[in-house]
PDB file of N, CA and C in Angstrom:
ATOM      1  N   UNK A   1       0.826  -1.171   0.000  1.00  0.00           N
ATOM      2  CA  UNK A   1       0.000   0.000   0.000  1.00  0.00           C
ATOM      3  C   UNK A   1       0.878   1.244   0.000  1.00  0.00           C
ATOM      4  N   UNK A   2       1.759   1.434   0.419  1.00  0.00           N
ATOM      5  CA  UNK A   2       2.966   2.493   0.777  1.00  0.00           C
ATOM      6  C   UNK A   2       3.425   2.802  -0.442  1.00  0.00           C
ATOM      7  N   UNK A   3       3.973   1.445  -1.170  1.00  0.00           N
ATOM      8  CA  UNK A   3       4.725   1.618  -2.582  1.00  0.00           C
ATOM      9  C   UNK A   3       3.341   2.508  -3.360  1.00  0.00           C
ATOM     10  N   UNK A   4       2.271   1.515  -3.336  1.00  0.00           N
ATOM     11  CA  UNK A   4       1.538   1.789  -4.602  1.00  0.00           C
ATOM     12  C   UNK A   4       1.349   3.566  -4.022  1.00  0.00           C
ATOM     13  N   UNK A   5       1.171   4.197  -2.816  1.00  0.00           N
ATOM     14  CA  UNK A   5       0.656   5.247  -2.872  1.00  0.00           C
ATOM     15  C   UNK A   5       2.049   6.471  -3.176  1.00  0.00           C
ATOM     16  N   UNK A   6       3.290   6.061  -2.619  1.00  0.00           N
ATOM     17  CA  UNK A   6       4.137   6.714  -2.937  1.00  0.00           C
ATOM     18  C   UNK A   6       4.099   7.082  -4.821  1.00  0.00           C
ATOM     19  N   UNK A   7       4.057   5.708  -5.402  1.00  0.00           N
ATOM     20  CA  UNK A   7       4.034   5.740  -7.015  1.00  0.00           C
ATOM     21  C   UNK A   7       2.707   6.826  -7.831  1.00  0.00           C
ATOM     22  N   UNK A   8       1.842   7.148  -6.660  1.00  0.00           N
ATOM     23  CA  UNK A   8       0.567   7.903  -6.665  1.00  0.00           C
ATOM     24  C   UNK A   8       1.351   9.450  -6.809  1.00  0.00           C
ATOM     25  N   UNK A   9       1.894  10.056  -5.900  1.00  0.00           N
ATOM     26  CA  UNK A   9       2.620  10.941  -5.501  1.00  0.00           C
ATOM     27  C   UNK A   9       3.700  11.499  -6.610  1.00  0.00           C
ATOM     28  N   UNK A  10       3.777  10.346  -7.395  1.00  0.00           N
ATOM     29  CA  UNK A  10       4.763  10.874  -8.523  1.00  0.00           C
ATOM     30  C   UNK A  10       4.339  11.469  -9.310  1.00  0.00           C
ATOM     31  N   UNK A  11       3.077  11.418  -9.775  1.00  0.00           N
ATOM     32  CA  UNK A  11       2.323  11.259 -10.781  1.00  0.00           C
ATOM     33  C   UNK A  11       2.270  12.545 -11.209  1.00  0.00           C
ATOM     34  N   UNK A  12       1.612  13.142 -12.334  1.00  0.00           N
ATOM     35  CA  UNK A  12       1.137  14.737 -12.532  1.00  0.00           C
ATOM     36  C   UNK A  12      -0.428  14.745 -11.621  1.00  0.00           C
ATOM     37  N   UNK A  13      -0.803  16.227 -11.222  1.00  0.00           N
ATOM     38  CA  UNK A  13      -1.814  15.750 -10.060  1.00  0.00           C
ATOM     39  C   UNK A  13      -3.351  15.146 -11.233  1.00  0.00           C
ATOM     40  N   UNK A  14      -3.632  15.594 -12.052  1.00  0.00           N
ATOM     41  CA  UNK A  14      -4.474  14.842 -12.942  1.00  0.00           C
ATOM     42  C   UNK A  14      -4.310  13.232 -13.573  1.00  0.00           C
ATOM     43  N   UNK A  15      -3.370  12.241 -13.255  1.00  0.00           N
ATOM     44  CA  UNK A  15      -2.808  11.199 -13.406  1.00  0.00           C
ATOM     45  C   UNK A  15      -3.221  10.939 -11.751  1.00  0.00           C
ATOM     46  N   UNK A  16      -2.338  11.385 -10.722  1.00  0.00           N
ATOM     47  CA  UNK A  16      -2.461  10.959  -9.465  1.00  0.00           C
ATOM     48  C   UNK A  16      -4.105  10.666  -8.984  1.00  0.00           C
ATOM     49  N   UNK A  17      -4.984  11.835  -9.607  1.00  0.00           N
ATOM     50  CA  UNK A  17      -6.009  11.965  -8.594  1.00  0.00           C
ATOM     51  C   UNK A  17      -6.707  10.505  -9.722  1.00  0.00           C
ATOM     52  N   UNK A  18      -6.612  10.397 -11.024  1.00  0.00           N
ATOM     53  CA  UNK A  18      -7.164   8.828 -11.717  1.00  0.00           C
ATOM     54  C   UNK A  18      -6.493   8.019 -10.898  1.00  0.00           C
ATOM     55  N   UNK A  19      -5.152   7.473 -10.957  1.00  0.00           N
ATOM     56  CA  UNK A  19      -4.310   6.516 -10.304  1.00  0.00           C
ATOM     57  C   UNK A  19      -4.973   6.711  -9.016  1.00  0.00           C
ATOM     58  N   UNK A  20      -5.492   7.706  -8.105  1.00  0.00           N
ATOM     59  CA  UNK A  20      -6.031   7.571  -6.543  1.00  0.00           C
ATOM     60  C   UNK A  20      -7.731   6.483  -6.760  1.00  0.00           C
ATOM     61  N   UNK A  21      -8.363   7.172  -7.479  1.00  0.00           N
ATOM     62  CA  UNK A  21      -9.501   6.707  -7.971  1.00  0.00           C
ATOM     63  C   UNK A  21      -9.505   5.272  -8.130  1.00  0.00           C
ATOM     64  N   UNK A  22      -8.517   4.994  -9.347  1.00  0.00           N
ATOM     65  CA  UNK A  22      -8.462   3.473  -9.242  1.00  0.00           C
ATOM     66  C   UNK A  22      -7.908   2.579  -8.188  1.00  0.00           C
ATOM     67  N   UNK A  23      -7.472   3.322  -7.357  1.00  0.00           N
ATOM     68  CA  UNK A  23      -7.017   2.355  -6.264  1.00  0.00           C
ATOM     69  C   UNK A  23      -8.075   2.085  -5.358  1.00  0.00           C
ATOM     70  N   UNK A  24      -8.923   3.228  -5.516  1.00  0.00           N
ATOM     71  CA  UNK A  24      -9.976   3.451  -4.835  1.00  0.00           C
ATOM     72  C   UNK A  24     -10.835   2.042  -4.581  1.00  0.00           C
ATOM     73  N   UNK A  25     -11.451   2.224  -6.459  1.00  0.00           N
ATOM     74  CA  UNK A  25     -11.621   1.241  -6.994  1.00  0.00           C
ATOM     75  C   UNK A  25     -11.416  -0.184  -6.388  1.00  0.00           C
ATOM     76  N   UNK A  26     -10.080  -0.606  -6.845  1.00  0.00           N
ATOM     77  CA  UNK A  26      -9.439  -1.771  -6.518  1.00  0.00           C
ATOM     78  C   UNK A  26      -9.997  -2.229  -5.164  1.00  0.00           C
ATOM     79  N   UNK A  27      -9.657  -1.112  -4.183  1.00  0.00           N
ATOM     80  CA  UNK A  27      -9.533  -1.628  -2.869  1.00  0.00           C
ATOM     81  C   UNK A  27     -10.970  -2.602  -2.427  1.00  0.00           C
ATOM     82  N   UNK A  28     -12.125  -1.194  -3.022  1.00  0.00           N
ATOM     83  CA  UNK A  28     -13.779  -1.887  -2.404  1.00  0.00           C
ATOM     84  C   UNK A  28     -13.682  -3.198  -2.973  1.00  0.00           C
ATOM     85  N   UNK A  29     -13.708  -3.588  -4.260  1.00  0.00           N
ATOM     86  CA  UNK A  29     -13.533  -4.805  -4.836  1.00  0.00           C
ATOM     87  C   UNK A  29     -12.964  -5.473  -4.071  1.00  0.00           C
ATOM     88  N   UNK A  30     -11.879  -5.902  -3.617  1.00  0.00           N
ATOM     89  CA  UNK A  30     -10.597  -6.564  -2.974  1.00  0.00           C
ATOM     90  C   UNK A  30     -11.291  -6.612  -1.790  1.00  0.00           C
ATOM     91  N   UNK A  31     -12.012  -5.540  -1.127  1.00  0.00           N
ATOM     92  CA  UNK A  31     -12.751  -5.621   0.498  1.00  0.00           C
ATOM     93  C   UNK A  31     -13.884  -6.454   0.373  1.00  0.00           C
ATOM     94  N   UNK A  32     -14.826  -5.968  -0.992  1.00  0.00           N
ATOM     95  CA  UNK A  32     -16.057  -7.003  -1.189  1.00  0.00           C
ATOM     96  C   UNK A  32     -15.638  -8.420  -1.310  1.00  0.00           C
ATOM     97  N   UNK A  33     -14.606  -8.710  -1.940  1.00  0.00           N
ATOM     98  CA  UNK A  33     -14.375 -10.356  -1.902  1.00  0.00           C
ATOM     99  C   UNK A  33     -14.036 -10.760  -0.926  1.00  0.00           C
ATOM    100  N   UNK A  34     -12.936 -10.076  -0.093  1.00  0.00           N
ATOM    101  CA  UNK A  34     -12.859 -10.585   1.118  1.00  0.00           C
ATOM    102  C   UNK A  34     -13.955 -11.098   2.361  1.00  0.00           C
ATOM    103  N   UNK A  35     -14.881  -9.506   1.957  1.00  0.00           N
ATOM    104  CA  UNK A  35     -16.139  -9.816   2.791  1.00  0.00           C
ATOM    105  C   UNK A  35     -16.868 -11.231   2.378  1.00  0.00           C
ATOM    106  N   UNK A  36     -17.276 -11.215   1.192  1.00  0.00           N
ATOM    107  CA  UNK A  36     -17.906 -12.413   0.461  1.00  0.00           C
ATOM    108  C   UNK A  36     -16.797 -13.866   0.885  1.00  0.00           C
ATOM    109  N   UNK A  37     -15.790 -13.869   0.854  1.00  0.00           N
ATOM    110  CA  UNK A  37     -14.837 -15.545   1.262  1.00  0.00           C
ATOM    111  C   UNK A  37     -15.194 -15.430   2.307  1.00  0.00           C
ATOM    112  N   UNK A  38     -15.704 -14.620   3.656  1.00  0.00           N
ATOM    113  CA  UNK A  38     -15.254 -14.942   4.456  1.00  0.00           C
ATOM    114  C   UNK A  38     -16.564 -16.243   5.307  1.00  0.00           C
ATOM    115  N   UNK A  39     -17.827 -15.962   4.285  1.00  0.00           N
ATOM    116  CA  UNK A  39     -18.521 -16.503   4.504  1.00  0.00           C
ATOM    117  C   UNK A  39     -19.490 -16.799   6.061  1.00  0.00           C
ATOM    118  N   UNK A  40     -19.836 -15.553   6.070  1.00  0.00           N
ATOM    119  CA  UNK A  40     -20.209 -15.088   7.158  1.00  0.00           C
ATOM    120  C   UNK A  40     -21.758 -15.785   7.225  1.00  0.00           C
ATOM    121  N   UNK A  41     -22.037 -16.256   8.317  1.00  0.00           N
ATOM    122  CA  UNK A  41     -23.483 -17.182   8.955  1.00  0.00           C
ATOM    123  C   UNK A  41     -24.061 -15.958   8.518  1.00  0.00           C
ATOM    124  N   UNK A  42     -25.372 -16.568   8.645  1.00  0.00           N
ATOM    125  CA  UNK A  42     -26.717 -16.197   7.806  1.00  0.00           C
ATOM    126  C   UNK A  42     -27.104 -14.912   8.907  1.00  0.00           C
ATOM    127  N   UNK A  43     -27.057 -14.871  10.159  1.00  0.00           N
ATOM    128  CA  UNK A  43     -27.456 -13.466  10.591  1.00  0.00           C
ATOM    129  C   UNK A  43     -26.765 -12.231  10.950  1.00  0.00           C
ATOM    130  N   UNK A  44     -25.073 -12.613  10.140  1.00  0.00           N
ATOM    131  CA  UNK A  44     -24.355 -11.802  10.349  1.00  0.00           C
ATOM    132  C   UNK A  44     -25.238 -11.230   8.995  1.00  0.00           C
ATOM    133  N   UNK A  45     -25.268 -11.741   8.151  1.00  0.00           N
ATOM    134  CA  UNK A  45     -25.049 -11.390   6.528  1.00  0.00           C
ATOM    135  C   UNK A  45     -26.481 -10.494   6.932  1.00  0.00           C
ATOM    136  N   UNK A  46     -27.641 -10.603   7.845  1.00  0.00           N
ATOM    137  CA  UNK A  46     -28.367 -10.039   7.486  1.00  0.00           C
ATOM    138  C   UNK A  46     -28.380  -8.403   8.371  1.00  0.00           C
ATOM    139  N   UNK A  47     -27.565  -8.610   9.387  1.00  0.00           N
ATOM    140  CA  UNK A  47     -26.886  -7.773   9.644  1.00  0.00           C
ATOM    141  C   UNK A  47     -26.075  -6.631   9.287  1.00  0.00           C
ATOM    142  N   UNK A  48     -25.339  -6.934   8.653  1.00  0.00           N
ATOM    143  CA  UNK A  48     -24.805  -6.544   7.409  1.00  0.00           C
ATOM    144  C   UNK A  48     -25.753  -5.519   6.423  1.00  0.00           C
ATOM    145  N   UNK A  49     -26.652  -6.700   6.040  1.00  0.00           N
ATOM    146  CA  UNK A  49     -27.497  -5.602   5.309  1.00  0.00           C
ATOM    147  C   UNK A  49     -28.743  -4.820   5.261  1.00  0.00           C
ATOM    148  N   UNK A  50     -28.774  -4.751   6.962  1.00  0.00           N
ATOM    149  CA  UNK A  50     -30.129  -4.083   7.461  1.00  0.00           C
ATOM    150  C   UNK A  50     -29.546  -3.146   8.417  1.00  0.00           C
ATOM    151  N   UNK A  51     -28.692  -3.256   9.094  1.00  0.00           N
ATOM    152  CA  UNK A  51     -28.420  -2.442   9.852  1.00  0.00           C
ATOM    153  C   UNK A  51     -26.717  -2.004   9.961  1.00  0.00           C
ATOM    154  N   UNK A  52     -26.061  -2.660   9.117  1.00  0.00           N
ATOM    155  CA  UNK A  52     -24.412  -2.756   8.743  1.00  0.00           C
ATOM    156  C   UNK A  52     -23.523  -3.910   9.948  1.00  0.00           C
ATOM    157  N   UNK A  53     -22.694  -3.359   9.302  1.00  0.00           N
ATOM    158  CA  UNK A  53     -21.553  -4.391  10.229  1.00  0.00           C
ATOM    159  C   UNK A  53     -20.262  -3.712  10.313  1.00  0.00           C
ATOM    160  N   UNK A  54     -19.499  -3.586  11.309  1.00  0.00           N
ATOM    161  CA  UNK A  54     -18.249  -2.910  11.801  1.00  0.00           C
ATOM    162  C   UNK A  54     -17.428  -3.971  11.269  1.00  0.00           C
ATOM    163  N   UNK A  55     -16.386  -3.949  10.631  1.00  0.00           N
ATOM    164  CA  UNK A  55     -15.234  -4.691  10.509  1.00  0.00           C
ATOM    165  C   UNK A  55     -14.303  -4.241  11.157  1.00  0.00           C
ATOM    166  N   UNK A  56     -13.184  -4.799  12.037  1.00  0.00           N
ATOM    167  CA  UNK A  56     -12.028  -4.097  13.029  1.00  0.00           C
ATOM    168  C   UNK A  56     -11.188  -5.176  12.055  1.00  0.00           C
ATOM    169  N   UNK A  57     -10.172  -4.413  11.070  1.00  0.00           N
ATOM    170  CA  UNK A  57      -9.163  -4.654  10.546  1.00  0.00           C
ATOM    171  C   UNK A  57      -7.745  -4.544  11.450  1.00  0.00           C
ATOM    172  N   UNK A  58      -7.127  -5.657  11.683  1.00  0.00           N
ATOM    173  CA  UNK A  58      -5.619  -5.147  12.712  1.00  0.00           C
ATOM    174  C   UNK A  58      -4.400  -5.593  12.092  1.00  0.00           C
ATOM    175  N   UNK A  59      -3.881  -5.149  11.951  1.00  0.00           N
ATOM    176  CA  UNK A  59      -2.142  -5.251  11.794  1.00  0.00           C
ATOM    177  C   UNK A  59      -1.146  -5.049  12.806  1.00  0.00           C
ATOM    178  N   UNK A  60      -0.040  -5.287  12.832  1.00  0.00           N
ATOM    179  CA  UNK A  60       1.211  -4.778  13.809  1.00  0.00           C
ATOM    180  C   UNK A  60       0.654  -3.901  14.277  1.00  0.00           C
ATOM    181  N   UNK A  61       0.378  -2.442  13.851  1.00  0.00           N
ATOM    182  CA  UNK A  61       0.919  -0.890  14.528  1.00  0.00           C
ATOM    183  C   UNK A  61      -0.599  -0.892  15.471  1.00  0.00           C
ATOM    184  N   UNK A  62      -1.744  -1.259  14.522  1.00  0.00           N
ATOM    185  CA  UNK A  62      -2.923  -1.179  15.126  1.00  0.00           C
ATOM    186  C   UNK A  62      -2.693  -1.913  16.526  1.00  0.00           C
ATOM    187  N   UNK A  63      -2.504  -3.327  16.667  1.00  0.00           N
ATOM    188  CA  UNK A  63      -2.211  -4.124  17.494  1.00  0.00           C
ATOM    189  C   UNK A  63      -1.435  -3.766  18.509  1.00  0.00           C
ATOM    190  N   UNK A  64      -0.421  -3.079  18.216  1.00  0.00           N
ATOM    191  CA  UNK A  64       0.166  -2.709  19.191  1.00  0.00           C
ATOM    192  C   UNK A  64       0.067  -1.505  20.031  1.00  0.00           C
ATOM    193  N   UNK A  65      -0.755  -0.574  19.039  1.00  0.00           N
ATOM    194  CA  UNK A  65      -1.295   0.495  19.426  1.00  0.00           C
ATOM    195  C   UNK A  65      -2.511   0.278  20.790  1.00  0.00           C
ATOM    196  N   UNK A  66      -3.027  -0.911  20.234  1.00  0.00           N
ATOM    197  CA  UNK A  66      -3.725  -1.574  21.740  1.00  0.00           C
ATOM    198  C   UNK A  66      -3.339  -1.949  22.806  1.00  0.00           C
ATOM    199  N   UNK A  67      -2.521  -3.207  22.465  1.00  0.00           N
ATOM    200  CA  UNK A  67      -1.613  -3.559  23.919  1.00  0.00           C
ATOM    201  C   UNK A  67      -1.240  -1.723  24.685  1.00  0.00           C
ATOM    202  N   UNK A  68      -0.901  -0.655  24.076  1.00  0.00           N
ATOM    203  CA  UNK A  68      -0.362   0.295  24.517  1.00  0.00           C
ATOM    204  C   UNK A  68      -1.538   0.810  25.555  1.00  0.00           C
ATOM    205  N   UNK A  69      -2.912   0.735  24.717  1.00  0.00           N
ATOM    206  CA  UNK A  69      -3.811   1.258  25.229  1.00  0.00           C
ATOM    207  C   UNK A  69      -4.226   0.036  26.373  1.00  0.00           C
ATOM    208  N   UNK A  70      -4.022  -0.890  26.166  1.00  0.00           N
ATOM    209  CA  UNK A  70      -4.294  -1.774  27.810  1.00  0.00           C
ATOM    210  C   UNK A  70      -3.856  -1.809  28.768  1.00  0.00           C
ATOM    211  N   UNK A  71      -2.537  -1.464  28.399  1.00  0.00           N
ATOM    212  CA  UNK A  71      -1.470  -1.222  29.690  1.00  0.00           C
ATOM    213  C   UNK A  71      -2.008   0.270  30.239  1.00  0.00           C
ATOM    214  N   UNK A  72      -2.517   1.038  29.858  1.00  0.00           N
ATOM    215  CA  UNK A  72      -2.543   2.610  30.437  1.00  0.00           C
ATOM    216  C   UNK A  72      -3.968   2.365  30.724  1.00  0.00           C
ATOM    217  N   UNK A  73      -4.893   1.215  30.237  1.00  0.00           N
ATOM    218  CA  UNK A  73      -6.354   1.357  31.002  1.00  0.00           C
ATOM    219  C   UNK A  73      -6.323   1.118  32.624  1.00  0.00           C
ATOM    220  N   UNK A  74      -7.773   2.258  32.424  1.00  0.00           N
ATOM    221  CA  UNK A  74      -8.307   2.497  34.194  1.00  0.00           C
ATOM    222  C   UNK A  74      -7.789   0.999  35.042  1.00  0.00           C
ATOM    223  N   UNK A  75      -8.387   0.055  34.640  1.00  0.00           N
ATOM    224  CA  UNK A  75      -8.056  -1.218  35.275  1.00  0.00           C
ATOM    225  C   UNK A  75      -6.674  -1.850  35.004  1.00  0.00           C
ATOM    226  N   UNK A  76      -5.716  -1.545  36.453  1.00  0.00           N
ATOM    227  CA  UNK A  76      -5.005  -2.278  35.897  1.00  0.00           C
ATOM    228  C   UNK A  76      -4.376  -3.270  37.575  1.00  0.00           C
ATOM    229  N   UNK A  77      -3.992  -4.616  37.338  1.00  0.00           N
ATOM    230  CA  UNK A  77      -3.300  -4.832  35.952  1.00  0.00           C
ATOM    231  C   UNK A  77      -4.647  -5.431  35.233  1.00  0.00           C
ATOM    232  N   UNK A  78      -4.651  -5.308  33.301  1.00  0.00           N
ATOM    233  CA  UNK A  78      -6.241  -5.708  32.906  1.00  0.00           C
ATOM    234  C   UNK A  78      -6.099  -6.973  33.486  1.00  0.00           C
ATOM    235  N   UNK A  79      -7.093  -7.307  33.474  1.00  0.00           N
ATOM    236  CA  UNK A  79      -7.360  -8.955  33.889  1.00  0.00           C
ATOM    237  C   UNK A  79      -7.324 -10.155  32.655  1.00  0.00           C
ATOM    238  N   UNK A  80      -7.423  -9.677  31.551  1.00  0.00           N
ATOM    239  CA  UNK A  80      -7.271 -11.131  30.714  1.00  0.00           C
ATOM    240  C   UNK A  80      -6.122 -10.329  29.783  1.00  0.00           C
ATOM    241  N   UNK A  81      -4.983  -9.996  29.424  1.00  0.00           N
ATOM    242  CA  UNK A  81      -4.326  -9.439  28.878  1.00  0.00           C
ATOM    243  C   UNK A  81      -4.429  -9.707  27.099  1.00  0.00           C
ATOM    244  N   UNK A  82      -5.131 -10.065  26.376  1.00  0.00           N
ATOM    245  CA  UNK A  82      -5.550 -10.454  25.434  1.00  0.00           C
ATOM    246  C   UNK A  82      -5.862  -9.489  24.518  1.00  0.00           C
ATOM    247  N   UNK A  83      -5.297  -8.727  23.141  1.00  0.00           N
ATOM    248  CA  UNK A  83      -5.427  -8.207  22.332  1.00  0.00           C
ATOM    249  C   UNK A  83      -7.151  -8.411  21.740  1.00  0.00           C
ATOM    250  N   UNK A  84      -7.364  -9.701  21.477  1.00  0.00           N
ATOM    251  CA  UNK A  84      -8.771  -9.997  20.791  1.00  0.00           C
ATOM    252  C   UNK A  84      -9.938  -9.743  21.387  1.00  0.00           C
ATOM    253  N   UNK A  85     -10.541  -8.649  21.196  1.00  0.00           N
ATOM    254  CA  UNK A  85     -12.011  -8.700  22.152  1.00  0.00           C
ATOM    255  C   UNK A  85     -11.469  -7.101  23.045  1.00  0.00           C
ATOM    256  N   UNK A  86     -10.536  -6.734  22.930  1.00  0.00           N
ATOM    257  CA  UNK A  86     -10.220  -5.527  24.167  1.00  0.00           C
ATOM    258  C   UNK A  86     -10.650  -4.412  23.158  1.00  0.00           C
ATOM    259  N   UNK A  87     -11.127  -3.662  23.879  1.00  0.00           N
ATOM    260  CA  UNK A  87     -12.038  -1.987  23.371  1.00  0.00           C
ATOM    261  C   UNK A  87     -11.510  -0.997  24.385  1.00  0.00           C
ATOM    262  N   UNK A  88     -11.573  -0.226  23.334  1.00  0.00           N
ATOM    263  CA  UNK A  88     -10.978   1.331  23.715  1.00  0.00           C
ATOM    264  C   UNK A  88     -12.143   2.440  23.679  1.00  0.00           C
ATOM    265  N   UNK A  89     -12.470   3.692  24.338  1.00  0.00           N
ATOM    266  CA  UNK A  89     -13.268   4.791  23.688  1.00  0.00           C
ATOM    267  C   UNK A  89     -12.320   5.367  22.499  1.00  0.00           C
ATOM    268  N   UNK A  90     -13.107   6.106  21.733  1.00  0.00           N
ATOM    269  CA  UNK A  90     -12.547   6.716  20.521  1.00  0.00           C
ATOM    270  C   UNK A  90     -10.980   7.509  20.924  1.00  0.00           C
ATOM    271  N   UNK A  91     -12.344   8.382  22.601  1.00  0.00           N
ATOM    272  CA  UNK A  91     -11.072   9.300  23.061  1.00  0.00           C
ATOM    273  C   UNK A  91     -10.105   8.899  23.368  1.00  0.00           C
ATOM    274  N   UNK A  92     -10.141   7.772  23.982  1.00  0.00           N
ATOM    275  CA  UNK A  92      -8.363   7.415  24.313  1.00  0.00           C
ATOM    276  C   UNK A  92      -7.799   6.418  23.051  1.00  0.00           C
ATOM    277  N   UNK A  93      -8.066   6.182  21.692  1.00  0.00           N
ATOM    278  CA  UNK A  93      -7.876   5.782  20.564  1.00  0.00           C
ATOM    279  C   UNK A  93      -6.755   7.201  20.163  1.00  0.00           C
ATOM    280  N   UNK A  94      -7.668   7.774  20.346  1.00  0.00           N
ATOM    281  CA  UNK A  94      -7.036   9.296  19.537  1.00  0.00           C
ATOM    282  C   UNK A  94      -6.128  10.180  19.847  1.00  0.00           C
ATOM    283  N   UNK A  95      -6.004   9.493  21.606  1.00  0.00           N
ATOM    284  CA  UNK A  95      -5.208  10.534  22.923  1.00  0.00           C
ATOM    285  C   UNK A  95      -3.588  10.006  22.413  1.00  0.00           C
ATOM    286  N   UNK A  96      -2.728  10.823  21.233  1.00  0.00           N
ATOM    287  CA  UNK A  96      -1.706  10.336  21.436  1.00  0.00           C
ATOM    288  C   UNK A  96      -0.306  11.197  22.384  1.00  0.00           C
ATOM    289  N   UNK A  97      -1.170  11.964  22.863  1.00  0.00           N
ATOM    290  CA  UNK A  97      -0.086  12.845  23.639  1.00  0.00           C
ATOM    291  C   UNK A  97       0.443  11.617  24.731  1.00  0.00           C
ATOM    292  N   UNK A  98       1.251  12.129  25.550  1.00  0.00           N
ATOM    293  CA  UNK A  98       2.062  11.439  26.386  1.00  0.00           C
ATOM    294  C   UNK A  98       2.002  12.408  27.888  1.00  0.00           C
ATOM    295  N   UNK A  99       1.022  11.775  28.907  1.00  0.00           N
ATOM    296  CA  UNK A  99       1.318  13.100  29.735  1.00  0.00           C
ATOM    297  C   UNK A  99       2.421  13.699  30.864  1.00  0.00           C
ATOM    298  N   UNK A 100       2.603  14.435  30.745  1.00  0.00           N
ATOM    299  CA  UNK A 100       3.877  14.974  31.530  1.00  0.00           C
ATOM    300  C   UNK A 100       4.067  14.595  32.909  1.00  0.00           C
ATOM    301  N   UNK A 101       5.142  13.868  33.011  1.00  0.00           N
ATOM    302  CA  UNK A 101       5.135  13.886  34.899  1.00  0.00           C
ATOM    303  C   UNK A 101       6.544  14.671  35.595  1.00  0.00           C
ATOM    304  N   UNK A 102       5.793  15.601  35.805  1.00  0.00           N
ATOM    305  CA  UNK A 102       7.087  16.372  36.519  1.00  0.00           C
ATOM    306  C   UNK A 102       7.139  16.395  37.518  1.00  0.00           C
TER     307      UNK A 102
END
């Protein structure tokens, strides 16, 4: 994703903003199939399409961006230390300051 968007960046901005578009493109496709393999039971799917469905996509930084946020939650130490299933509010998602202890 980095390469392809850096190669975006090269572009003239009328090339870039097509080349953005089609990636655009690409991606929903690439998300719809994924959604579709993943073969989701019958009341997710209807879920999905009556009232939506949240997907929580994670990688490294995300992932770790959690563990960060578990260690600094109200409760500590947490009690099941487990990445899968742990929730954050938005606000402390977003809180990346560091606060001062003087």
């Amino acid at each position: 994703m980095t390469r392809l968007l850096d190669d975006i960046s090269t572009d003239t901005k009328t090339d870039a903003e097509t080349a953005r578009s089609d990636l655009r493109t690409t991606m929903v496709a690439q998300f719809r199939t994924a959604l579709h393999d993943l073969a989701l039971p019958h009341d997710l799917r209807h879920q999905a399409k009556h009232r939506g469905l949240t997907l929580y996509l994670s990688g490294g930084g995300f992932r770790g961006w959690g563990y960060l946020l578990m260690s600094s939650h109200r409760i500590r130490p947490y009690p099941i230390p487990i990445i899968n299933g742990f929730c954050a509010p938005v606000k402390d998602f977003k809180d990346t300051e560091i606060p001062r202890r003087d």
